[in-house]
Protein backbone atom coordinates (compact mmCIF):
# COMPACT_ATOMS: atom_id res chain seq x y z
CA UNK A 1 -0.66 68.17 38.20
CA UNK A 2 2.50 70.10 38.29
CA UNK A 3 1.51 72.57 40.28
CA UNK A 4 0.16 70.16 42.73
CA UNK A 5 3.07 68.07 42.35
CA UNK A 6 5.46 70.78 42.93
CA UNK A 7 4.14 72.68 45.65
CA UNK A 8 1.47 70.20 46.98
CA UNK A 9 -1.98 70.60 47.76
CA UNK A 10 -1.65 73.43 50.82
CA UNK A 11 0.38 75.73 48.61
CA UNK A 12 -0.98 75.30 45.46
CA UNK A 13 -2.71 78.29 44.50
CA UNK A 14 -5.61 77.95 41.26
CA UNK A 15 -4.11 81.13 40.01
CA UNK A 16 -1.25 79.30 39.07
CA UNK A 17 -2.73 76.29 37.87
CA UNK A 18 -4.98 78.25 35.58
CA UNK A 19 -2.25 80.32 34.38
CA UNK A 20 -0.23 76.44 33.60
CA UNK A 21 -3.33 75.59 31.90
CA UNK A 22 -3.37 78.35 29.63
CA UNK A 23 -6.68 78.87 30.80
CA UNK A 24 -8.39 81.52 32.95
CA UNK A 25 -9.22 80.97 36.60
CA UNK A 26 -12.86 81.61 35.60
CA UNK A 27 -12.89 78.77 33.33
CA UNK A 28 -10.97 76.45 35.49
CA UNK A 29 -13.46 77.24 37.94
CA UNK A 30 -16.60 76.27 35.58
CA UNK A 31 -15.12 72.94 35.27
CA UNK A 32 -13.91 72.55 39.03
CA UNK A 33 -16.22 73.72 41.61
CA UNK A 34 -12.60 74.04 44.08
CA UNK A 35 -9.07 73.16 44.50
CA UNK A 36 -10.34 69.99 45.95
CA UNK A 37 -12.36 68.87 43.52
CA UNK A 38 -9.40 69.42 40.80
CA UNK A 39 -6.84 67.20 43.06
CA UNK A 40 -9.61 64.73 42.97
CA UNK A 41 -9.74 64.22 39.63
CA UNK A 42 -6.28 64.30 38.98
CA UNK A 43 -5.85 61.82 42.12
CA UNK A 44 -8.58 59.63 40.22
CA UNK A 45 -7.18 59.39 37.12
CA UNK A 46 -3.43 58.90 38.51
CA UNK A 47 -5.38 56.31 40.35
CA UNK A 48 -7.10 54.52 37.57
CA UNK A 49 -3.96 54.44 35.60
CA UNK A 50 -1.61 52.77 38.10
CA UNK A 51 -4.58 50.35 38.46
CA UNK A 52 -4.92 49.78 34.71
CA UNK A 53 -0.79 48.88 34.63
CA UNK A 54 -1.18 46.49 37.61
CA UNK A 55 -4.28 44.47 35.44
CA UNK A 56 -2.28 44.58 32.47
CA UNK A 57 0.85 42.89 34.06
CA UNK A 58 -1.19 40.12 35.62
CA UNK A 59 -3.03 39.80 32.37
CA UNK A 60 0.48 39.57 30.18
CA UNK A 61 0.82 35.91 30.75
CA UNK A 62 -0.63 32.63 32.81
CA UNK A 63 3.27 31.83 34.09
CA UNK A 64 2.96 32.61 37.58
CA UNK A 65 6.83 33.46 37.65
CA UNK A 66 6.04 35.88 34.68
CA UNK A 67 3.35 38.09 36.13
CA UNK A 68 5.07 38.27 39.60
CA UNK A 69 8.14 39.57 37.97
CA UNK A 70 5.45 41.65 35.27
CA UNK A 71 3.31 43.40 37.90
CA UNK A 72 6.56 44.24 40.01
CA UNK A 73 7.80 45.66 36.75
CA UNK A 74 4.18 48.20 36.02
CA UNK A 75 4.63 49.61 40.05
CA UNK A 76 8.61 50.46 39.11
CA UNK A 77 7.62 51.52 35.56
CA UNK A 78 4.65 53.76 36.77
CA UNK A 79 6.94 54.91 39.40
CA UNK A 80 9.90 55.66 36.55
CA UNK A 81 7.83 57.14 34.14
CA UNK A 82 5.27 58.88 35.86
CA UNK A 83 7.13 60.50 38.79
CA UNK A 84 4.87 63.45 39.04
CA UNK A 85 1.43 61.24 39.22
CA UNK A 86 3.60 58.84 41.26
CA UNK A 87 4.25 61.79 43.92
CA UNK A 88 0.65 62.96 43.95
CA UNK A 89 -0.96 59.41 44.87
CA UNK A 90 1.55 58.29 47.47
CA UNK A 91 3.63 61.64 48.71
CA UNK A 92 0.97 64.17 48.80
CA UNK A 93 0.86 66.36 51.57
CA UNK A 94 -2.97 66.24 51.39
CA UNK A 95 -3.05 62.17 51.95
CA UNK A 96 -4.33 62.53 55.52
CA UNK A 97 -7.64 64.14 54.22
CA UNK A 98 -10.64 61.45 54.53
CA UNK A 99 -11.65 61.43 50.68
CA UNK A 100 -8.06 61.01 49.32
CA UNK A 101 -7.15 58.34 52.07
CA UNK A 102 -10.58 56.77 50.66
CA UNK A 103 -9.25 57.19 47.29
CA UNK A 104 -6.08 55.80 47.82
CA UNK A 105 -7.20 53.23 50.02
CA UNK A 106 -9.58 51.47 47.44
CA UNK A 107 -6.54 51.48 45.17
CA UNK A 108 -4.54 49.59 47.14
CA UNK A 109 -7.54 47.51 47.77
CA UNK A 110 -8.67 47.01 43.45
CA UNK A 111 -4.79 45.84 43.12
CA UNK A 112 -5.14 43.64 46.27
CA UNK A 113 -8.27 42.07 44.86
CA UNK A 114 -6.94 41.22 41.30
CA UNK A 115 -3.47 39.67 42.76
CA UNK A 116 -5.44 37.92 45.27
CA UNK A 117 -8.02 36.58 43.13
CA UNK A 118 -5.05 35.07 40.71
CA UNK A 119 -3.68 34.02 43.83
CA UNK A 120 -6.75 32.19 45.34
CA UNK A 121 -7.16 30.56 42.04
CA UNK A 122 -4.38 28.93 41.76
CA UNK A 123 -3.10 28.29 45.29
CA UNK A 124 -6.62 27.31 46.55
CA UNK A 125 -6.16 29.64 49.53
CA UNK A 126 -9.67 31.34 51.07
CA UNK A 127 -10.75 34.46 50.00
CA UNK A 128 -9.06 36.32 53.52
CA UNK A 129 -5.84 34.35 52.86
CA UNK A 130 -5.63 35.24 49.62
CA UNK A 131 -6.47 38.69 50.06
CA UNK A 132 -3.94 38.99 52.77
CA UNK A 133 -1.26 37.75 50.21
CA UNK A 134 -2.47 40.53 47.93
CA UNK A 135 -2.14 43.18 49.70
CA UNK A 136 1.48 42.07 50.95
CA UNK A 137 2.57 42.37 47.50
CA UNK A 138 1.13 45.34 46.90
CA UNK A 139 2.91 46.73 50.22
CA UNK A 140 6.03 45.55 48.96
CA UNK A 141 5.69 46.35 45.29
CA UNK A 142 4.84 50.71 46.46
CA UNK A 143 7.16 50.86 49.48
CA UNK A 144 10.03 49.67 47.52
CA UNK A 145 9.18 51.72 44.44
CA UNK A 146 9.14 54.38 46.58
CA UNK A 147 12.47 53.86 47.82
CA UNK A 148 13.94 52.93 44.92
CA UNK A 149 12.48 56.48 43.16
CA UNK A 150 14.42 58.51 46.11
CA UNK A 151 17.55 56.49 45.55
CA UNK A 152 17.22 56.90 41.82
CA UNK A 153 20.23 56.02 40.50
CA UNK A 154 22.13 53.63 42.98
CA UNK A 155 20.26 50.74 41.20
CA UNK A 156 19.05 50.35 37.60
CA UNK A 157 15.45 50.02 37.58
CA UNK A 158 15.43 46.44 35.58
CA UNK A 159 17.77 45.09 38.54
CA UNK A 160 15.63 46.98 41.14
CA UNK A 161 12.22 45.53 39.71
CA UNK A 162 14.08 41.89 39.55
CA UNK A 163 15.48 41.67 42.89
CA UNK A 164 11.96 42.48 44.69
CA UNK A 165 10.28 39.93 41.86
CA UNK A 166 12.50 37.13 43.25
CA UNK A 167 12.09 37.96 46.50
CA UNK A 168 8.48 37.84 46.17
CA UNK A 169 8.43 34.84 44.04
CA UNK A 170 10.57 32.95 46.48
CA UNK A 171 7.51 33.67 48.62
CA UNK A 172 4.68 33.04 46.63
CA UNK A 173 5.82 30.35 45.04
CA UNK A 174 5.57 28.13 48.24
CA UNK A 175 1.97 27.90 47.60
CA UNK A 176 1.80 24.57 45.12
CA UNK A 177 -0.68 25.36 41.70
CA UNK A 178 -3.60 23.72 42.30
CA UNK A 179 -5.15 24.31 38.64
CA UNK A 180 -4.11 21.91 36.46
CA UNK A 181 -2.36 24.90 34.31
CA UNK A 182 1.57 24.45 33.90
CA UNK A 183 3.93 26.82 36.18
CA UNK A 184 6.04 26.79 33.51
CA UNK A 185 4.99 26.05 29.69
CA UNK A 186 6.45 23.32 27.76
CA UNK A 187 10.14 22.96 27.44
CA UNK A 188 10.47 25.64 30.04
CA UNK A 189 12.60 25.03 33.17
């Protein structure tokens, strides 16, 4: 990942990457058929992990409020602590290539789906509406990670995560619950 990371895909020779692994190239090779197929798995388990932080936020609680401001928090903390992985699934200089697009693509889309399907629960919005919504968030939950990560520094990243939270939430929230769950639980403002 390093290697990938540092160089990206184009100049990232297997010698290299071997040598990182403290294994041999011949060996690296029995368990990778190519360079490819070594991003790939790297991409898909970057992949699976930024999807895994995005379930566990909207998992961490039933207060709407909450898991907007939670799942905001796992794209800035996966973006924080994971700036290497963070690099390889969004700034990758192989991103154009069809099976990584795919890859990244039906990311976007697994995140989209479980925001959306918390969102067409309680809003009672249609599945396209819904889904829609979801992937808005998602838009704005990477593209201003991202831009937070390459102004690292200007802004704390609690502050950062809570001023695109709000801004979302003063968005979402528009939608009136339709479950007959509390927004907020007892006692709460």
């Amino acid at each position: 990942m390093e290697v990938f990371v540092a160089r990206g895909y184009h100049a990232a020779a297997m010698d290299e990457i071997a040598e990182r692994a403290g294994v041999s190239k011949p060996v690296l090779y029995q368990h990778f058929p190519g360079k490819q197929e070594l991003y790939l798995a790297l991409l898909d388990e970057s992949v699976e992990q930024l999807i895994d932080t995005v379930r566990t936020a909207l998992r961490s609680t039933n207060d709407n409020r909450q898991r907007v401001s939670a799942t905001f928090s796992a794209y800035f903390e996966y973006v924080a602590e994971h700036r290497g992985t963070f690099r390889l699934v969004f700034e990758s200089d192989f991103t154009n290539e069809p099976t990584v697009r795919e890859r990244l693509e039906e990311a976007d889309r697994k995140c989209a789906d479980m925001i959306s399907q918390v969102i067409k629960e309680d809003a009672g919005l249609a599945d396209d509406e819904a889904h829609l919504l979801g992937i808005g968030l998602v838009g704005m939950a990477q593209v201003s990670a991202r831009y937070w990560l390459s102004t690292l520094g200007t802004i704390p990243r609690e502050a950062a995560e809570q001023l695109v939270a709000r801004l979302a939430w003063r968005g979402i929230s528009g939608w009136p619950r339709t479950s007959d769950q509390p927004e907020h639980p007892p006692g709460e403002a």
